[in-house]
Protein backbone atom coordinates (compact mmCIF):
# COMPACT_ATOMS: atom_id res chain seq x y z
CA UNK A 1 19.98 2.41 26.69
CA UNK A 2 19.06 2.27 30.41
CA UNK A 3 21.48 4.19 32.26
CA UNK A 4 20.39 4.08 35.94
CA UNK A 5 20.92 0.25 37.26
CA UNK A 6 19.59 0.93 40.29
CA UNK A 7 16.12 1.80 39.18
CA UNK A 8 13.22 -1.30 39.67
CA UNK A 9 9.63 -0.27 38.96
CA UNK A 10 7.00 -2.73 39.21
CA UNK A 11 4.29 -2.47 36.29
CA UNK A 12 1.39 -4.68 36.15
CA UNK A 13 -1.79 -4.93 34.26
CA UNK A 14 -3.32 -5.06 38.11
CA UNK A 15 -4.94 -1.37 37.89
CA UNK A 16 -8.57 -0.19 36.89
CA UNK A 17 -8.48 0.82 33.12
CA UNK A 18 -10.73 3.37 32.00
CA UNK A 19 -9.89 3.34 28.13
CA UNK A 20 -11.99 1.44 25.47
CA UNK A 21 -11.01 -1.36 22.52
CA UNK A 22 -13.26 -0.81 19.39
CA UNK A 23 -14.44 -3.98 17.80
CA UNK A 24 -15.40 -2.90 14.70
CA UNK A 25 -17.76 -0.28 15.10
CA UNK A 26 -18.69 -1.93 18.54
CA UNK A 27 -17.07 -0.50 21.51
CA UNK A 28 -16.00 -2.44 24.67
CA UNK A 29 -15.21 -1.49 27.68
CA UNK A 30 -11.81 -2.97 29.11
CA UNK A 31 -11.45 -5.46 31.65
CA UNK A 32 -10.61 -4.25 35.03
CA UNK A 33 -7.07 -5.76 35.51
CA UNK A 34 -7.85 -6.69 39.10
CA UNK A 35 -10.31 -8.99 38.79
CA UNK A 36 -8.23 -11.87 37.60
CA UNK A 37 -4.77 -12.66 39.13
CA UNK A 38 -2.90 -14.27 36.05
CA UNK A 39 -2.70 -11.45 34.34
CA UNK A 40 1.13 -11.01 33.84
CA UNK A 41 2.78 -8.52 36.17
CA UNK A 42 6.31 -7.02 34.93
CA UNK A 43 9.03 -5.36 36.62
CA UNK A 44 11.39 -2.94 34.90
CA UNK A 45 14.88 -4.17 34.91
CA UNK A 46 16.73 -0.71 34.35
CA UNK A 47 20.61 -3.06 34.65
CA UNK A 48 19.68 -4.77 31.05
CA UNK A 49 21.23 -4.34 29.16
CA UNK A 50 24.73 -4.01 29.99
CA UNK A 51 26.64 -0.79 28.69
CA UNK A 52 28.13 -1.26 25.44
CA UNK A 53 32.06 -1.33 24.61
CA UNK A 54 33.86 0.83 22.63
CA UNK A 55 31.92 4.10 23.69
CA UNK A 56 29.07 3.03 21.37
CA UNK A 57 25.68 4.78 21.81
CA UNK A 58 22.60 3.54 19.79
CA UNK A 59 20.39 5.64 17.82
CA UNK A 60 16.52 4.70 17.08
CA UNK A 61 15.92 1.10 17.78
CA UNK A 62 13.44 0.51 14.49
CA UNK A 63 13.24 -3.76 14.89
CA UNK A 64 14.13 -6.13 17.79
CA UNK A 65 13.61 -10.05 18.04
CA UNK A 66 14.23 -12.92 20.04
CA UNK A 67 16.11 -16.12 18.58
CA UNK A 68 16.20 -19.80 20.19
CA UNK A 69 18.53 -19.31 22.60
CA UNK A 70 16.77 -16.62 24.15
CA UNK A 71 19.25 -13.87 22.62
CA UNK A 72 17.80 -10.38 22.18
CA UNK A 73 18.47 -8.69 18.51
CA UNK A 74 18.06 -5.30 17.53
CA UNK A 75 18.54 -3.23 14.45
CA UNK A 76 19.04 0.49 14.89
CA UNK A 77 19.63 3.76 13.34
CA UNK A 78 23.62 5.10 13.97
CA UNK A 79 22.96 8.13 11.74
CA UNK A 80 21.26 10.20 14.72
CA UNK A 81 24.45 9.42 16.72
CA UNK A 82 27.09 10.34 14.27
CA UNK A 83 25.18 13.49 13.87
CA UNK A 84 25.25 14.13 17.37
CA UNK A 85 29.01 14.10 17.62
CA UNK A 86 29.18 10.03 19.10
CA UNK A 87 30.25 6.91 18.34
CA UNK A 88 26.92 4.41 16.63
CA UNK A 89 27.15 1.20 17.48
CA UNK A 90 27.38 -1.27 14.52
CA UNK A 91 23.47 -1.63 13.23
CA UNK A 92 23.03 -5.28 14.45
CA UNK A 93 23.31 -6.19 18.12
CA UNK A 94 23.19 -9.46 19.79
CA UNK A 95 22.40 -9.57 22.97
CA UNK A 96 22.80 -12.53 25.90
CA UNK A 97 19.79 -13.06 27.99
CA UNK A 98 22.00 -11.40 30.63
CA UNK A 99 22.92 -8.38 28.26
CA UNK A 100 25.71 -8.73 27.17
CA UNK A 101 26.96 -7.93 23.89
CA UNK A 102 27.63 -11.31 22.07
CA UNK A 103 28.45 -9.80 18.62
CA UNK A 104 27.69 -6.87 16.26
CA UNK A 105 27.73 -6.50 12.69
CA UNK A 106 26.26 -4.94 9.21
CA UNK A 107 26.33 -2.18 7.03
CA UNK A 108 27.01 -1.77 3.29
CA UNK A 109 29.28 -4.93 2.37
CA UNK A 110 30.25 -6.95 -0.90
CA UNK A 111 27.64 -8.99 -2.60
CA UNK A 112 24.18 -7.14 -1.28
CA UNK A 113 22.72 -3.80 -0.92
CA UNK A 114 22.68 -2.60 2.75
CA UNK A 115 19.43 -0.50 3.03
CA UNK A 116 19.17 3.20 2.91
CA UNK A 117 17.52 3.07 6.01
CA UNK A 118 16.95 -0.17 8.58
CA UNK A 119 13.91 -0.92 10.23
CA UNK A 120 12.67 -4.51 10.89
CA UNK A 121 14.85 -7.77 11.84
CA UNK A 122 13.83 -10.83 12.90
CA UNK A 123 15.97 -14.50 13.08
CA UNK A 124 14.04 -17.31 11.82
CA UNK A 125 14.06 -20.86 12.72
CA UNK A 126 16.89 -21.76 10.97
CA UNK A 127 19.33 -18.94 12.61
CA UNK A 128 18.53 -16.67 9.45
CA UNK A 129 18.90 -12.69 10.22
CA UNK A 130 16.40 -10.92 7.61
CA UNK A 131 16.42 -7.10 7.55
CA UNK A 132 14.10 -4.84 6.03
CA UNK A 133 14.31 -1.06 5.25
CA UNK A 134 12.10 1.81 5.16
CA UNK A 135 14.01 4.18 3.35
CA UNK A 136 12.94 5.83 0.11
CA UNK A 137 14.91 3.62 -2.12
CA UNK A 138 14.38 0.27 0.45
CA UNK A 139 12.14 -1.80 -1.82
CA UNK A 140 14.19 -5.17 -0.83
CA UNK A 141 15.23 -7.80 2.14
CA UNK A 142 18.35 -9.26 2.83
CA UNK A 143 19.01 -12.72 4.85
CA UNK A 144 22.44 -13.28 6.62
CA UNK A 145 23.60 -15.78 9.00
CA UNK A 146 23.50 -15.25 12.95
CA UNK A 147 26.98 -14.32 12.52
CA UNK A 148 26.54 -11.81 9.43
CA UNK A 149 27.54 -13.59 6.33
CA UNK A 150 25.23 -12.16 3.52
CA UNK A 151 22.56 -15.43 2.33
CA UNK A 152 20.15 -13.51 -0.07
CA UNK A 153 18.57 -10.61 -1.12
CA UNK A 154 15.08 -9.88 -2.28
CA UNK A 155 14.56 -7.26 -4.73
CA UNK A 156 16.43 -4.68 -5.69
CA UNK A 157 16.80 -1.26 -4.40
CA UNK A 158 15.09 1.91 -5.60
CA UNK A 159 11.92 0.28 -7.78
CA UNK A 160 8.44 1.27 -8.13
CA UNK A 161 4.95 -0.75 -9.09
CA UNK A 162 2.75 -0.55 -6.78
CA UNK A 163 1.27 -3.28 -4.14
CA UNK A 164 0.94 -5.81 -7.06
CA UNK A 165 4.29 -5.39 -8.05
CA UNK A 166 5.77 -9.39 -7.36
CA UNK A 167 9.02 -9.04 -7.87
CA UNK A 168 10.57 -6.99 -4.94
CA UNK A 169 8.58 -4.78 -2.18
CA UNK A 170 8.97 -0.68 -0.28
CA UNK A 171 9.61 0.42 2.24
CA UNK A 172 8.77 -2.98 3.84
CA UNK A 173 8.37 -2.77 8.12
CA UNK A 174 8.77 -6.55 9.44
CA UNK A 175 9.14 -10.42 8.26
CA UNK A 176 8.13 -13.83 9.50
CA UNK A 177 9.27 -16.94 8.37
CA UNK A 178 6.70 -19.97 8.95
CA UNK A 179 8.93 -23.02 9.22
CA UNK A 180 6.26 -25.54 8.79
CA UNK A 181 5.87 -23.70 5.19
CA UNK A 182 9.13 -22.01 5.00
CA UNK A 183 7.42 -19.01 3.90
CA UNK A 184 7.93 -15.85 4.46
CA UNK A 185 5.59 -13.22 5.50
CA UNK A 186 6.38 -9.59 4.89
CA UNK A 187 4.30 -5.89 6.24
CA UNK A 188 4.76 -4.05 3.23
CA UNK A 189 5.19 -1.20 3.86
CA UNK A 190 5.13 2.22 5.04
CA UNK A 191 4.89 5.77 4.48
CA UNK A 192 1.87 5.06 1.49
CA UNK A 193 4.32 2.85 -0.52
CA UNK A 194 2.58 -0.14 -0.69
CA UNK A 195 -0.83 -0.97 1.64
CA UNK A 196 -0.48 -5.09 1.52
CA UNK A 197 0.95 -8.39 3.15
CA UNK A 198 3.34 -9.98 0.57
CA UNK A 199 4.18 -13.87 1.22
CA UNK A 200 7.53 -15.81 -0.37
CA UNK A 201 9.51 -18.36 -0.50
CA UNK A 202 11.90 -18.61 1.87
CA UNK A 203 14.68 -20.43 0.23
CA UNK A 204 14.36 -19.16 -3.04
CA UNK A 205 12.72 -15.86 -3.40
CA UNK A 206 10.01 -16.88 -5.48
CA UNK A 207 6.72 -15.17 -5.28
CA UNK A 208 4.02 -16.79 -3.97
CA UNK A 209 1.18 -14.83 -3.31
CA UNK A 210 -0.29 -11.31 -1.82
CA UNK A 211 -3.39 -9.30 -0.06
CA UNK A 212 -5.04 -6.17 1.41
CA UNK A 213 -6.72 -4.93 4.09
CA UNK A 214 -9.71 -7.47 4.80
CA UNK A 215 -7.87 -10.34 2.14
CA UNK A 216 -9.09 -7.80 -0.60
CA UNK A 217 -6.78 -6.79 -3.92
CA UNK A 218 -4.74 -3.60 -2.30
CA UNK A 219 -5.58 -0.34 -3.54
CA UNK A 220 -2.81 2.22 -3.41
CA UNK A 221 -4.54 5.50 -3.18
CA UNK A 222 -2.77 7.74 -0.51
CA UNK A 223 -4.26 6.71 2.83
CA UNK A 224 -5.04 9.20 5.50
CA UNK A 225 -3.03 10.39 8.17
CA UNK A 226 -5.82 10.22 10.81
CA UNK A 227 -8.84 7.88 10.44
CA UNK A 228 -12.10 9.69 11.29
CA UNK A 229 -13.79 7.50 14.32
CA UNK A 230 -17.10 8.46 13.24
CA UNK A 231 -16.49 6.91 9.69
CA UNK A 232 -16.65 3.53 8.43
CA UNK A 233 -13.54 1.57 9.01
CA UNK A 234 -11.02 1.94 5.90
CA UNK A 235 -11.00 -0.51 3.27
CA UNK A 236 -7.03 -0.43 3.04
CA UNK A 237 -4.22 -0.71 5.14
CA UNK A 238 -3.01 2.89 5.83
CA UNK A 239 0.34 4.58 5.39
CA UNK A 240 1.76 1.80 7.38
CA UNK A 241 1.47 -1.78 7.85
CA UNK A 242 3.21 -1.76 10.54
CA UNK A 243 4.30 -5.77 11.19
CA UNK A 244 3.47 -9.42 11.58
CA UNK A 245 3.43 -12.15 13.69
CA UNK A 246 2.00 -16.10 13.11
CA UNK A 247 0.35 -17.46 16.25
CA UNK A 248 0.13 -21.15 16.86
CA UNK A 249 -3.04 -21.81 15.12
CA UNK A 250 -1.48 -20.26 11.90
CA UNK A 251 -3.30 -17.35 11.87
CA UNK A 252 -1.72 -14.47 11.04
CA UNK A 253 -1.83 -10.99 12.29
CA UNK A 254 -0.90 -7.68 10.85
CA UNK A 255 -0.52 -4.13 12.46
CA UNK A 256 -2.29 -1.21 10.28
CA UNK A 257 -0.44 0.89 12.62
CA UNK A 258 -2.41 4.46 11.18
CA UNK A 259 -5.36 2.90 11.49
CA UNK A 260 -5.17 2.07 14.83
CA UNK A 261 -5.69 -1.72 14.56
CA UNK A 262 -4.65 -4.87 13.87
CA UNK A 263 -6.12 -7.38 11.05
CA UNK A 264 -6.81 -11.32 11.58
CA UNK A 265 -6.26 -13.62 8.43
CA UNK A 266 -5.79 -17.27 7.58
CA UNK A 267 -2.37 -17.95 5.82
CA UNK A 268 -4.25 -17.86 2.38
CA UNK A 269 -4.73 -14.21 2.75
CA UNK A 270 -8.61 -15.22 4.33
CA UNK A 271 -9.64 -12.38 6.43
CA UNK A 272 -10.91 -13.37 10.41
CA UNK A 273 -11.17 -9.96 12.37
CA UNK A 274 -10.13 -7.05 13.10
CA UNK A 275 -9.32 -5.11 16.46
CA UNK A 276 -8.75 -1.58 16.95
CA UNK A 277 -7.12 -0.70 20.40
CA UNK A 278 -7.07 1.12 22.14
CA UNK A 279 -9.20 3.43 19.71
CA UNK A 280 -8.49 5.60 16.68
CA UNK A 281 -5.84 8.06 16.99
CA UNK A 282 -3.38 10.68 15.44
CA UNK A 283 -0.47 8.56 14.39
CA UNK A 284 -1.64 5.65 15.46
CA UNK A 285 -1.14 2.71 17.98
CA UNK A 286 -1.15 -0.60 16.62
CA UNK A 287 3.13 -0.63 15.72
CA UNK A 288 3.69 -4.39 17.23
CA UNK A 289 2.60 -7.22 18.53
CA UNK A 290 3.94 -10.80 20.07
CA UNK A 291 2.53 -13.33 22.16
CA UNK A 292 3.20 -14.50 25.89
CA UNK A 293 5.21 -18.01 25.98
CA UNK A 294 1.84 -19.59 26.09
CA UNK A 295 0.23 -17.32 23.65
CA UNK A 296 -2.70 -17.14 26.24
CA UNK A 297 -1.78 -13.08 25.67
CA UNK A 298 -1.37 -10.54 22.91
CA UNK A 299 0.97 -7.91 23.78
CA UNK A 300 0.48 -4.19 21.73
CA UNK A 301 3.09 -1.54 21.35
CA UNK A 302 1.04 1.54 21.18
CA UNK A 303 3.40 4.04 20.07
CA UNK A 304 0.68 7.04 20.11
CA UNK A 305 -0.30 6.23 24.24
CA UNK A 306 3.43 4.98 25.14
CA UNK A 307 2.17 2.18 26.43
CA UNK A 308 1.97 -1.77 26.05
CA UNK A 309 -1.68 -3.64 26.17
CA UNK A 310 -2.22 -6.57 27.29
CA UNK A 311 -5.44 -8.92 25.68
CA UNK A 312 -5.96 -12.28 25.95
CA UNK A 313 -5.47 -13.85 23.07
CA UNK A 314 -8.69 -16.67 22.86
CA UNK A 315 -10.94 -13.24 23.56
CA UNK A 316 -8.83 -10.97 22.05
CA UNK A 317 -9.93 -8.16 25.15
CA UNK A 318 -7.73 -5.76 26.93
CA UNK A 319 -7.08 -7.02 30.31
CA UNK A 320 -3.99 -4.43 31.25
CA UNK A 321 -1.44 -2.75 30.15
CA UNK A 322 2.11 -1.25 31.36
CA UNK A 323 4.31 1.80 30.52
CA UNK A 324 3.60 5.42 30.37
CA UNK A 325 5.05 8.33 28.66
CA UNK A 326 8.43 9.54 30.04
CA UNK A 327 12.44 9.39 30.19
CA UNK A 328 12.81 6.92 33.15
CA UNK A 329 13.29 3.44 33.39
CA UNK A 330 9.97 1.66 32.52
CA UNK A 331 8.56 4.66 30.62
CA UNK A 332 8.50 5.36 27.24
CA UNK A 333 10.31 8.68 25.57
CA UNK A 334 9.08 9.22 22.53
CA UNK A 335 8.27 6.39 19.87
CA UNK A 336 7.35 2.94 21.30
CA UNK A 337 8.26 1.25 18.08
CA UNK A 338 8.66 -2.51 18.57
CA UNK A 339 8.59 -4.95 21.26
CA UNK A 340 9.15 -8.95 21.33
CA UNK A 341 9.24 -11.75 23.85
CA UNK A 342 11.34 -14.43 25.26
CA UNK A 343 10.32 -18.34 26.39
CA UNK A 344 10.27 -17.01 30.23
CA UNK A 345 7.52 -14.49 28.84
CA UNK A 346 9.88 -11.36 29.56
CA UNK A 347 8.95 -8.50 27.00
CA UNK A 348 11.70 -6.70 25.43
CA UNK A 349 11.14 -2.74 23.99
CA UNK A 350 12.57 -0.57 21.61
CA UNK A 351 12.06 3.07 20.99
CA UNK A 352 12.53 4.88 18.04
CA UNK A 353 12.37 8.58 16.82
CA UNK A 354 14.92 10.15 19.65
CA UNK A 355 13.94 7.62 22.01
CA UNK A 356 17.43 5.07 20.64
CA UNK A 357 16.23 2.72 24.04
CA UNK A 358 15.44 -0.89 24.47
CA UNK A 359 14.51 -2.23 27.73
CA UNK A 360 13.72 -5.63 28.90
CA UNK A 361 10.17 -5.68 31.08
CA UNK A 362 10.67 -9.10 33.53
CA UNK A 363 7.67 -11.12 34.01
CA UNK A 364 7.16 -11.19 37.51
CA UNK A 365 6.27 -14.87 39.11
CA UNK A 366 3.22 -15.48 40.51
CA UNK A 367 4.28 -16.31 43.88
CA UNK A 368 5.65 -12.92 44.16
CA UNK A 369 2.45 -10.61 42.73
């Protein structure tokens, strides 16, 4: 958590970029972030959020979302704090838009299998809290009520198949529910479990339908820990598909975050494009995505460069970015993991590995860039 309130940093996409954006085997040079004004311009506020009761630290922040009110969610790792002789805050935080604590909850409970270890959340349309793990015996998803009253579960811990395995999923990284279908949409998964996007009901569980890198039948050979930039691009997702998100024109796009990219498809499974930014690299870059208010911009947590990018959406092109490497307010420690934003377009961060951090990035009006 932030711990100087005094701190304000002003970070903009309003400096000359000299990195590249491979499209395809293409590569394009980024905008330079000055030439257009509406570029979104963000300020660090290092008072959000506000310290936590109880003497409660938080470990690695592995998911965070935003619901309808505007209330920022996160999902985080206590086991780092216990072993550092604190106190872990309860896994699931909800935050005000002010940030204050408004309630926590989870862990192991009656009825459900609490996952071995967390990683993605989000809160549907419907108030729904799904949760994801990435630990080596998470191969299911849980749904509880905003105020943590177990729904459903998924699967069932500690199975094996293989990416065309229907009836549960590993190690799986994010959901999305789409409420015009009330399906949801699942990264699956991580660490060279399975290489896919898995898709199902939401209400019931059922199965409904799954897909690979470029819409093609997932192949589960061990993917590489570095892509080579002078090779072709891989045919599979790598060790980790990374997350999800469904933009207004239902089109839905999925990190490969070891490869370096993100994939385009139609809801079928129909591949568009693909976008590597801000170019291959050890570990990778691509670990989340969300869209301004508008969704006239893509925001990119690059966990490799500590950094978010900015691209408009319609052109999918860098424009900017914010963040740097670092311990301070506005920087990033270690792991830039996930990121997600709120109707007034203000992009919330958290950091995992050692980083145990979220921040809140304000958009900064216009009248005052």
């Amino acid at each position: 958590m932030n711990k100087n309130p005094s701190i304000r940093r002003t970070l903009a996409g309003g400096i000359a970029l000299v990195a590249l954006i491979w499209f395809g085997s293409q590569v394009m040079p980024i905008a330079d972030a000055q030439s257009s004004g509406d570029i979104p311009t963000f300020e660090v506020d290092a008072a959000w959020p506000k310290p936590l009761p109880n003497s409660w630290a938080v470990g690695p922040v592995s998911g965070i979302a935003t619901d309808a009110r505007d209330h920022i969610w996160i999902i985080h790792r206590g086991e780092t704090v216990k072993q550092a002789g604190g106190v872990p805050a309860p896994p699931v935080i909800e935050f005000d838009a002010d940030g204050n604590v408004v309630q926590t909850w989870g862990g192991p409970g009656e009825g459900y299998e609490w996952p071995q270890q967390v990683h993605g959340i989000t809160v549907d349309a419907r108030d729904r809290v799904w949760i994801s793990g990435n630990g080596e015996r998470d191969t299911h998803i849980l749904a509880f009520s905003r105020a943590g009253k177990f729904l459903s579960q998924i699967g069932r811990p500690g199975q094996s198949g293989g990416s065309h395995i229907t009836a549960h999923v590993s190690q799986a990284t994010q959901m999305r529910v789409d409420p015009r279908s009330n399906e949801l949409y699942v990264s699956d998964g991580e660490t060279n479990r399975n290489h896919r996007v898995i898709v199902f009901d939401s209400e019931t569980g059922a199965y409904k339908r799954h897909w690979g890198a470029y819409g093609e039948k997932p192949d589960d050979a061990a993917a590489a820990a570095k892509p080579d930039p002078a090779a072709a691009a891989p045919r599979q997702f790598g060790n980790a598909v990374h997350c999800l998100r469904i933009d207004r024109d239902g089109l839905v796009y999925v990190c490969d975050r070891s490869n370096s990219r993100f994939q385009i498809f139609r809801k079928d499974g129909r591949f568009e494009r693909e976008i590597f930014v801000p170019k291959p690299s050890a570990g990778g870059t691509v670990a989340d995505i969300d869209f301004s208010p508008d969704q006239t911009f893509l925001y990119v947590a690059d966990g490799a460069n500590q950094k978010v990018w900015i691209l408009r959406r319609d052109e999918l092109r860098v424009v900017g970015s914010f963040g740097e490497r670092g311990t301070g307010a506005g920087q990033f420690a270690t792991t830039l993991h996930d990121l997600t934003v709120d109707s007034r377009g203000n992009v919330y961060t958290g950091e995992a590995a050692t980083g145990g951090r979220v921040q809140k990035f304000a958009r900064v009006p216009a009248g005052r860039r």
